[in-house]
C-alpha atoms as a PDB file:
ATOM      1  CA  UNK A   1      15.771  33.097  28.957  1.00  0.00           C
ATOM      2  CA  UNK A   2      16.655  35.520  32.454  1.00  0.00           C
ATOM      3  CA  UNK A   3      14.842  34.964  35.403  1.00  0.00           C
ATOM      4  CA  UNK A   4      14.289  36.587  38.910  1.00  0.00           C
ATOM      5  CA  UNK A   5      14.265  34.447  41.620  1.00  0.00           C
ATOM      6  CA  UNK A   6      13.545  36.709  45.029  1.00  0.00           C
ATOM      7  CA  UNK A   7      14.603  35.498  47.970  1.00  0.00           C
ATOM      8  CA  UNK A   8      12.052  36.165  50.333  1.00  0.00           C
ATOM      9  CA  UNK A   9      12.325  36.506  54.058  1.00  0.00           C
ATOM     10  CA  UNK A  10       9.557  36.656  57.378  1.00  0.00           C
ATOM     11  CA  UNK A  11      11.817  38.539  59.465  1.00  0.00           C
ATOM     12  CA  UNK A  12      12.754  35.581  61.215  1.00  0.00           C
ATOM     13  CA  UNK A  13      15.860  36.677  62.127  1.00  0.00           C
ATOM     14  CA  UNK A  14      14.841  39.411  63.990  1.00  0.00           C
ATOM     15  CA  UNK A  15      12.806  37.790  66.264  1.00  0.00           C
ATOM     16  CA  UNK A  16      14.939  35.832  67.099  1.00  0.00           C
ATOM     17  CA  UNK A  17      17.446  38.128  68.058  1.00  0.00           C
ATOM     18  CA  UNK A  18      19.843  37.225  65.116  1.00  0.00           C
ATOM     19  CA  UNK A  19      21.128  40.674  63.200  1.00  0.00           C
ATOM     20  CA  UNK A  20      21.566  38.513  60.174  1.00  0.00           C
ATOM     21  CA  UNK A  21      19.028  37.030  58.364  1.00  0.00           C
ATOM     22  CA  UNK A  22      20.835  33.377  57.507  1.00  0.00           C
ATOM     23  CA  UNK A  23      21.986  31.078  59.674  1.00  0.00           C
ATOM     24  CA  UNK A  24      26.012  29.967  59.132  1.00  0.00           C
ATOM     25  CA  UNK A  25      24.370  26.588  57.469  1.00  0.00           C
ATOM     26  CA  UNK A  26      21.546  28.537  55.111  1.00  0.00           C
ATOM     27  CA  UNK A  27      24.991  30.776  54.182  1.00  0.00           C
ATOM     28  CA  UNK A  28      27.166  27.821  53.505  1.00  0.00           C
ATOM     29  CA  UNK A  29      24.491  26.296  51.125  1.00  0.00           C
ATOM     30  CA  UNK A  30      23.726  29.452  49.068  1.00  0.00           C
ATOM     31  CA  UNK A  31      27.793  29.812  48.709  1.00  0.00           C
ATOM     32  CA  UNK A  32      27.486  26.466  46.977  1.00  0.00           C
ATOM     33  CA  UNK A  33      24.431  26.861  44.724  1.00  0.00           C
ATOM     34  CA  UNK A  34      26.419  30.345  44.229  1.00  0.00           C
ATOM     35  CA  UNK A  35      29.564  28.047  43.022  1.00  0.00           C
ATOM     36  CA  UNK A  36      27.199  25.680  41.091  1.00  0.00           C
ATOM     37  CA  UNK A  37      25.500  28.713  39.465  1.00  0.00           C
ATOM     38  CA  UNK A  38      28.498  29.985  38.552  1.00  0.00           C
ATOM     39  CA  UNK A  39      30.295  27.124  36.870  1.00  0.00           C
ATOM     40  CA  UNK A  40      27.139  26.490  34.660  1.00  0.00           C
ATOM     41  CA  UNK A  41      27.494  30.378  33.673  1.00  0.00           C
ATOM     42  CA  UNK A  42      23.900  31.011  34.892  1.00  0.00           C
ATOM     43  CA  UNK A  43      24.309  33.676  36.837  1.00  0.00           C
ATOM     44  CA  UNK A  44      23.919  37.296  35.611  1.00  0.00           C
ATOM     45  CA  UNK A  45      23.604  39.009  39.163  1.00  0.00           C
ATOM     46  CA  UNK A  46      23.096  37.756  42.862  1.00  0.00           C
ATOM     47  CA  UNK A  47      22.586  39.867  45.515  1.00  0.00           C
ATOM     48  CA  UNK A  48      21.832  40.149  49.317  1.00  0.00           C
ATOM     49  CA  UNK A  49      19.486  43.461  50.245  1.00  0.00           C
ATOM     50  CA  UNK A  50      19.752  45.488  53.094  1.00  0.00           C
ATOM     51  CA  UNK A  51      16.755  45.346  55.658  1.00  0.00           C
ATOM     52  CA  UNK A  52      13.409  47.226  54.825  1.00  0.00           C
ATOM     53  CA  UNK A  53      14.451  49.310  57.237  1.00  0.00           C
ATOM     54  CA  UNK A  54      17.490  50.886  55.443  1.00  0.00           C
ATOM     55  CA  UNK A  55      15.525  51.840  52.328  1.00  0.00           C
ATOM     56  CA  UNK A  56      14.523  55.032  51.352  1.00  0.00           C
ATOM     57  CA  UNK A  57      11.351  55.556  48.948  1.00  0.00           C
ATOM     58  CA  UNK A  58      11.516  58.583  46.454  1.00  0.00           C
ATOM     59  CA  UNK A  59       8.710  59.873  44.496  1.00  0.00           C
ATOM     60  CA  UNK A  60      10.115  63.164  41.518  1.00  0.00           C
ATOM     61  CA  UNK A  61       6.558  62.111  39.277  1.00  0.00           C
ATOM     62  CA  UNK A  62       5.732  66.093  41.026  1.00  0.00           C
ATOM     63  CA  UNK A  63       7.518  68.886  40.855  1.00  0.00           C
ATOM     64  CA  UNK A  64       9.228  68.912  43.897  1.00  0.00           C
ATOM     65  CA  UNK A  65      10.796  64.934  45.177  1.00  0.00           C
ATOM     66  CA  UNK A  66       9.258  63.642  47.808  1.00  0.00           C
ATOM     67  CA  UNK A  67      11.640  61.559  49.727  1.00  0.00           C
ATOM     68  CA  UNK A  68      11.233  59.421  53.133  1.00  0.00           C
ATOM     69  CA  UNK A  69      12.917  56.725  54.787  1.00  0.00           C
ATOM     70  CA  UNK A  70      11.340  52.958  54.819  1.00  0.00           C
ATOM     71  CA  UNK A  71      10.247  50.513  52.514  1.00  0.00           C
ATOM     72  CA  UNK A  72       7.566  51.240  49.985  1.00  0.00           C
ATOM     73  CA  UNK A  73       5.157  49.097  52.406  1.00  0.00           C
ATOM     74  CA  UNK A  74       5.401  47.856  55.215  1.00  0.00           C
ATOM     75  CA  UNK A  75       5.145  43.967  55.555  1.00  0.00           C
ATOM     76  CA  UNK A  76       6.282  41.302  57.542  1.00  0.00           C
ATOM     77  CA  UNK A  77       7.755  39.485  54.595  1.00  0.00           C
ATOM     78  CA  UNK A  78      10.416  41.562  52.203  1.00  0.00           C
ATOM     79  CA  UNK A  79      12.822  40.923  49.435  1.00  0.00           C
ATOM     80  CA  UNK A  80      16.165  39.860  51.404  1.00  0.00           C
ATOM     81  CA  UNK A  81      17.890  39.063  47.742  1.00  0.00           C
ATOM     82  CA  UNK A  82      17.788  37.917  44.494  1.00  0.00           C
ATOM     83  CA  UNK A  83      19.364  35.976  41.592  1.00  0.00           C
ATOM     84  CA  UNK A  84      18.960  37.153  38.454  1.00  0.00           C
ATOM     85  CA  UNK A  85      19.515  33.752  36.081  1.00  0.00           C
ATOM     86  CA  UNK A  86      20.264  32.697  32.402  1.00  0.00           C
ATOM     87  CA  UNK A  87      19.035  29.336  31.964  1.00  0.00           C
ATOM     88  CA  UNK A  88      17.371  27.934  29.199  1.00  0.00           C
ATOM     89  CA  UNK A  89      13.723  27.471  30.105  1.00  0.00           C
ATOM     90  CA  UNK A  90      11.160  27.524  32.193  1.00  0.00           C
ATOM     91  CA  UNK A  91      11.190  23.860  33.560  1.00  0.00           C
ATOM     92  CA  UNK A  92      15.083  24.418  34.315  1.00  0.00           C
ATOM     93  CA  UNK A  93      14.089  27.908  36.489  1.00  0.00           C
ATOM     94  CA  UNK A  94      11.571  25.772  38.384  1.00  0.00           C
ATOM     95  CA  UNK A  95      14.262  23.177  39.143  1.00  0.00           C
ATOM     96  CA  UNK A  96      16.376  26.178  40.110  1.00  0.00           C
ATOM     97  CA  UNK A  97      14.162  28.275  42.089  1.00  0.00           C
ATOM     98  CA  UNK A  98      13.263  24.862  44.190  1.00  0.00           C
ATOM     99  CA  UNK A  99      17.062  24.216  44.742  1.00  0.00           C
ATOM    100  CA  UNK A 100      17.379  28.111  45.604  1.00  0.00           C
ATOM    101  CA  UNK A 101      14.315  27.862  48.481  1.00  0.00           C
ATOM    102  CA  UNK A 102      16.137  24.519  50.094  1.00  0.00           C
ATOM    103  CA  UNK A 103      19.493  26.107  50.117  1.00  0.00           C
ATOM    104  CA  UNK A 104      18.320  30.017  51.337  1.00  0.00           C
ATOM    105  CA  UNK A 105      15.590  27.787  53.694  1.00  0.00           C
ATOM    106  CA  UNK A 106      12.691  30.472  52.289  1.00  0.00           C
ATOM    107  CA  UNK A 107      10.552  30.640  50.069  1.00  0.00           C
ATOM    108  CA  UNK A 108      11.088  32.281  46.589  1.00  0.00           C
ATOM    109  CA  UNK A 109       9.879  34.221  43.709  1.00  0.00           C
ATOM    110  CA  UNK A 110      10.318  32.615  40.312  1.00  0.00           C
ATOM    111  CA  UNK A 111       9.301  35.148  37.771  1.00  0.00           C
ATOM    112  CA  UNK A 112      10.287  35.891  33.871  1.00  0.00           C
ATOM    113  CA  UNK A 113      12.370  38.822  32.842  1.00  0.00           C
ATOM    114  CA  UNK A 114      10.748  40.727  30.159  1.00  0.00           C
END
């Protein structure tokens, strides 16, 4: 079975007056649940996003594309990454997604891949 697991983020960072979103330590652990992932062949993509400020949204359901810079919606908390995971159920995504949250220090999305 695949799974998503977003890694979400408050904008802590910012307000802070980091420019990246993990600390050295947060970075460190994900590298190892990275390595850990990867031995066990679990890992099908994992990514780190840009800021909701970088994105772009564009809409061509008209006749003309509508394109403008931003997120889809503006929120204080955003997808800063995600895993995309093979593991064999849903009890081993849990277990996953909880070791993902300690490691990343934020909460996650756990959600099926059709």
């Amino acid at each position: 079975m695949r799974f998503l697991v977003n890694v979400v983020d408050d904008g802590q960072a910012a307000t802070i007056g980091r420019t990246a979103s993990a600390t050295e330590a947060e970075a460190a652990a994900v590298d190892a649940l990275n390595e850990r992932l990867d031995r066990d062949g679990s890992i099908v993509l994992a990514v780190g996003l840009a800021a909701p400020s970088d994105a772009t949204v564009v809409d061509a359901r008209g006749d003309e594309p509508v394109v403008r810079p931003g997120p889809v919606l503006d929120a204080t908390e955003y997808v800063a990454g995600f895993w995309v995971l093979d593991l064999p159920d849903a009890e081993t995504a849990l277990r996953t997604a909880t070791e993902a949250s300690r490691a990343c220090n934020r909460k996650v999305e756990l959600r099926p891949v059709l």
